[in-house]
Protein backbone atom coordinates (compact mmCIF):
# COMPACT_ATOMS: atom_id res chain seq x y z
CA UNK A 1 -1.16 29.67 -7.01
CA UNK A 2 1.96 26.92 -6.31
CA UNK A 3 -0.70 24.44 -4.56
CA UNK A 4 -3.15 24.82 -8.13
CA UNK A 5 -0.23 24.75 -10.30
CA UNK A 6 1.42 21.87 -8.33
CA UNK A 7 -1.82 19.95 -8.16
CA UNK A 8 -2.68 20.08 -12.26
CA UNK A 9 0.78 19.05 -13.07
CA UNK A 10 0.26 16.32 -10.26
CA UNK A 11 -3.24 14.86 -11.55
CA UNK A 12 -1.76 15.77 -15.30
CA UNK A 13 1.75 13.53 -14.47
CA UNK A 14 -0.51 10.73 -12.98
CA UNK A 15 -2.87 10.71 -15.65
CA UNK A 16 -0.42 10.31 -18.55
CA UNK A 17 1.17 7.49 -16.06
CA UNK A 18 -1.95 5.94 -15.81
CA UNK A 19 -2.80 6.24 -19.86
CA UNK A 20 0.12 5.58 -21.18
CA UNK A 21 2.66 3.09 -18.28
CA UNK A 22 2.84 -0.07 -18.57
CA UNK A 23 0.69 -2.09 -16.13
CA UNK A 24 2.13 -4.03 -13.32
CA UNK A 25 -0.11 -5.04 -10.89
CA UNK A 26 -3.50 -3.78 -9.91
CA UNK A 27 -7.28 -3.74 -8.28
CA UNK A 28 -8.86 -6.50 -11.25
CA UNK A 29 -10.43 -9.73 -11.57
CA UNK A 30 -7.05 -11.25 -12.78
CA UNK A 31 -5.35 -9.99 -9.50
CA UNK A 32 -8.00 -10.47 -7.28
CA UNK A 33 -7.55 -14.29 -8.39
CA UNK A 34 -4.11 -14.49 -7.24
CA UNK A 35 -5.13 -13.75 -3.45
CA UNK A 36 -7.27 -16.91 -3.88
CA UNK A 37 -6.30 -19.29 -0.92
CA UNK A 38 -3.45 -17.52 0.73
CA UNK A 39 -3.96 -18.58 4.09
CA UNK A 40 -2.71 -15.49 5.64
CA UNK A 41 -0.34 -11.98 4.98
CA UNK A 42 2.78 -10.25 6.90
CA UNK A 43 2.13 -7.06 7.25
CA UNK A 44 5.26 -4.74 6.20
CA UNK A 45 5.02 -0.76 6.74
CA UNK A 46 8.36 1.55 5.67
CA UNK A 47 9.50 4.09 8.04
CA UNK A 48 8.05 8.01 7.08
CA UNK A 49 10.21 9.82 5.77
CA UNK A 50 12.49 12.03 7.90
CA UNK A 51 10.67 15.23 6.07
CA UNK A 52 7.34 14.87 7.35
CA UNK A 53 8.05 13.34 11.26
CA UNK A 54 8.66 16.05 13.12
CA UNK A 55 5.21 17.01 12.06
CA UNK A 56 3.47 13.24 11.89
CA UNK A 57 3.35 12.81 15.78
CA UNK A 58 1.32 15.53 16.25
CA UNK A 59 -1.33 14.40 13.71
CA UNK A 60 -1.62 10.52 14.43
CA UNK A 61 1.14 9.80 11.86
CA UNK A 62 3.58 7.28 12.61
CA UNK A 63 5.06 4.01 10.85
CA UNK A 64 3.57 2.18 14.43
CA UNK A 65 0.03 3.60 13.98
CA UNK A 66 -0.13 2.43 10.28
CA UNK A 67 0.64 -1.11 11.03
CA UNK A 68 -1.54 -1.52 13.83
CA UNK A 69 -4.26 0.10 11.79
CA UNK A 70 -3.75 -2.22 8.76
CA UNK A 71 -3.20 -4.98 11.42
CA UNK A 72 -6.67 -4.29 13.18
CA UNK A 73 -8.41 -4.04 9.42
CA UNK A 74 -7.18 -7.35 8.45
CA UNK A 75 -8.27 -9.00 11.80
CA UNK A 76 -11.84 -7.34 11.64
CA UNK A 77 -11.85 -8.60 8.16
CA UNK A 78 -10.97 -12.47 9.17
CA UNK A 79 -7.83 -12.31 7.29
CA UNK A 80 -4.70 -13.94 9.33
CA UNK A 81 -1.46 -12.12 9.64
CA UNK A 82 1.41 -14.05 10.13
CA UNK A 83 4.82 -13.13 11.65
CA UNK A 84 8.39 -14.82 11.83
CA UNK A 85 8.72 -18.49 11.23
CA UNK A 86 4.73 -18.73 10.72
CA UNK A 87 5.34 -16.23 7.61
CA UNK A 88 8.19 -18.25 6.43
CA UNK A 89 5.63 -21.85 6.78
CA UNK A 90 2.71 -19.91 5.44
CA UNK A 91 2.66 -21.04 1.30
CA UNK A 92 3.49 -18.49 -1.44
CA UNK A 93 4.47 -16.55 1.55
CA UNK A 94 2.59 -13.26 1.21
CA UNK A 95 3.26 -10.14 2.60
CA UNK A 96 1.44 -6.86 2.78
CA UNK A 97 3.73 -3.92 1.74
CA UNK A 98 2.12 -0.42 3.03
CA UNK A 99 5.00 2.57 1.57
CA UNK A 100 4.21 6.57 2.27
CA UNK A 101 6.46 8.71 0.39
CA UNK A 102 5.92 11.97 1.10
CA UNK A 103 8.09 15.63 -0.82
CA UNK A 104 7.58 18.58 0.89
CA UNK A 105 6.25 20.87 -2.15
CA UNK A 106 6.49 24.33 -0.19
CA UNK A 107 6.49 25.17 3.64
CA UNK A 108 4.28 23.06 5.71
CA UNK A 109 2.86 21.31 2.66
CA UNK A 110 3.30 17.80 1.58
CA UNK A 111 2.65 15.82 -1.60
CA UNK A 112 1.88 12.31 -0.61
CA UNK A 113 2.13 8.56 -2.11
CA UNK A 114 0.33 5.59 -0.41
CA UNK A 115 1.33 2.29 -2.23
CA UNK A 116 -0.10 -1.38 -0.77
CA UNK A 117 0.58 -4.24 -2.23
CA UNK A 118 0.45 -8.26 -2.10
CA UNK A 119 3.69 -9.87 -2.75
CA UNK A 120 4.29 -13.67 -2.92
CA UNK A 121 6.22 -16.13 -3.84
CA UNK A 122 5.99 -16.41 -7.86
CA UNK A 123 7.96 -19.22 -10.17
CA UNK A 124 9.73 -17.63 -13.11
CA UNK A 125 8.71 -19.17 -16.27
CA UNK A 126 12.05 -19.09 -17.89
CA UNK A 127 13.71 -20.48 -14.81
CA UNK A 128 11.12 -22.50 -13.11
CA UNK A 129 13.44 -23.68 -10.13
CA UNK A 130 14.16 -19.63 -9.31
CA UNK A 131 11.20 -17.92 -6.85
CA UNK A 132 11.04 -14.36 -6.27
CA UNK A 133 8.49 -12.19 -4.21
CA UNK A 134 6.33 -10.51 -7.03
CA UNK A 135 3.85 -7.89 -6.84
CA UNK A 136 0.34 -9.23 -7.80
CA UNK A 137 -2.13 -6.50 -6.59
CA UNK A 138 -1.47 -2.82 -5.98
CA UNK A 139 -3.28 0.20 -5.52
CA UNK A 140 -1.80 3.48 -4.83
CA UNK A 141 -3.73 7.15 -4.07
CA UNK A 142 -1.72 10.41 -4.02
CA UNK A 143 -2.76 13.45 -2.14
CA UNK A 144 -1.35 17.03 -0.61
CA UNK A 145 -1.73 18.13 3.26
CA UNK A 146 -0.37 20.06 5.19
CA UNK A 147 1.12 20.24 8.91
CA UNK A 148 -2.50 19.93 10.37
CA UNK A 149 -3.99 17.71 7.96
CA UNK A 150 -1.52 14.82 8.13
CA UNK A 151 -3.85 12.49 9.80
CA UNK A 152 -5.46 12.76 6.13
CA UNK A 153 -2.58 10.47 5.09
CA UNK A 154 -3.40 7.92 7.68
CA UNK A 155 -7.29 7.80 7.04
CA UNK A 156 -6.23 7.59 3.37
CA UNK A 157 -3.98 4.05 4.23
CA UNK A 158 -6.40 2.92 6.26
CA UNK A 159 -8.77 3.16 2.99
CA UNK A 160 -6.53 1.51 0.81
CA UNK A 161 -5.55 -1.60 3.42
CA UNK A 162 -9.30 -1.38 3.50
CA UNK A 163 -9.23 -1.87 -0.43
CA UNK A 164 -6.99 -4.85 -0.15
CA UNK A 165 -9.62 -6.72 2.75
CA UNK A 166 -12.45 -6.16 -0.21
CA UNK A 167 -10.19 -7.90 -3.06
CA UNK A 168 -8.76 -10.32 -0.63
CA UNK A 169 -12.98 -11.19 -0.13
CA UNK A 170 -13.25 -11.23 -3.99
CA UNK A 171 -10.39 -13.36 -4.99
CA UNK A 172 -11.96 -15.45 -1.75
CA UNK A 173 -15.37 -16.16 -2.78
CA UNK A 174 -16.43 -14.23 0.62
């Protein structure tokens, strides 16, 4: 009864979020544009939260698998990534941001948040000579799993990295 309950009020909160938030960044045509001759990404992946390690390990879970997933999806793709002072040449300096929140709702149950996005370099229009990393696409999924499903939460970063590669084509001509 928690996990229905939990999951309406989930879909329910997200929904209103989606209907009624103000838009930042997303998966469009306008977004899609702004990947448009970036000659490469960092790839940045947050530690897991100390809630859910114990059991990540176990399941394929871990900050290290992320990355090299994302890493390998990229590379398959033909998309550079770039590292260190080759990030810091690279123009608009872009940078793959992969974040996995996770809140344990009851005992061996998790409610999960992927976000990815593409942050660059952006020029302020009221202070043109200030720069600042922006967000300028973003997708996020949220799902539940539990202690043996956790390798759910992987698959489902893999999918949206795999998200980014197909916008990153779009915005591309490719």
């Amino acid at each position: 009864m928690k996990q229905k309950l939990f999951l309406i009020l989930a879909v329910a909160s997200l929904f209103l979020a989606l209907w009624v938030g103000p838009a930042t960044a997303e998966d469009s045509d306008v977004s899609r544009s702004t990947l448009a001759g970036l000659q490469g990404v960092a790839i940045i992946v947050e530690d897991l939260q100390p809630n859910v390690l114990k059991y990540a390990a176990k399941s394929g879970l871990s900050k290290a698998q992320v990355q090299q997933d994302a890493e390998k999806l990229l590379r398959d793709a033909g998309i550079r990534i770039v590292a260190g002072n080759d990030w810091l040449k690279t123009p608009g300096k872009p940078l793959l941001y992969i974040s996995i929140n996770t809140h344990e709702t009851e005992k061996y149950w998790y409610a999960y948040d992927i976000k990815v996005e593409l942050r660059q370099l952006a020029t302020l229009d009221a202070n043109p000579q200030l720069k600042t990393l922006a967000t300028t696409w973003s997708l996020n999924i949220t799902g539940q799993a539990n202690i043996g499903t956790l390798n759910v939460i992987r698959k489902d970063a893999g999918v949206m990295v795999g998200r980014f590669v197909q916008a990153w084509k779009a915005g591309n001509g490719k």
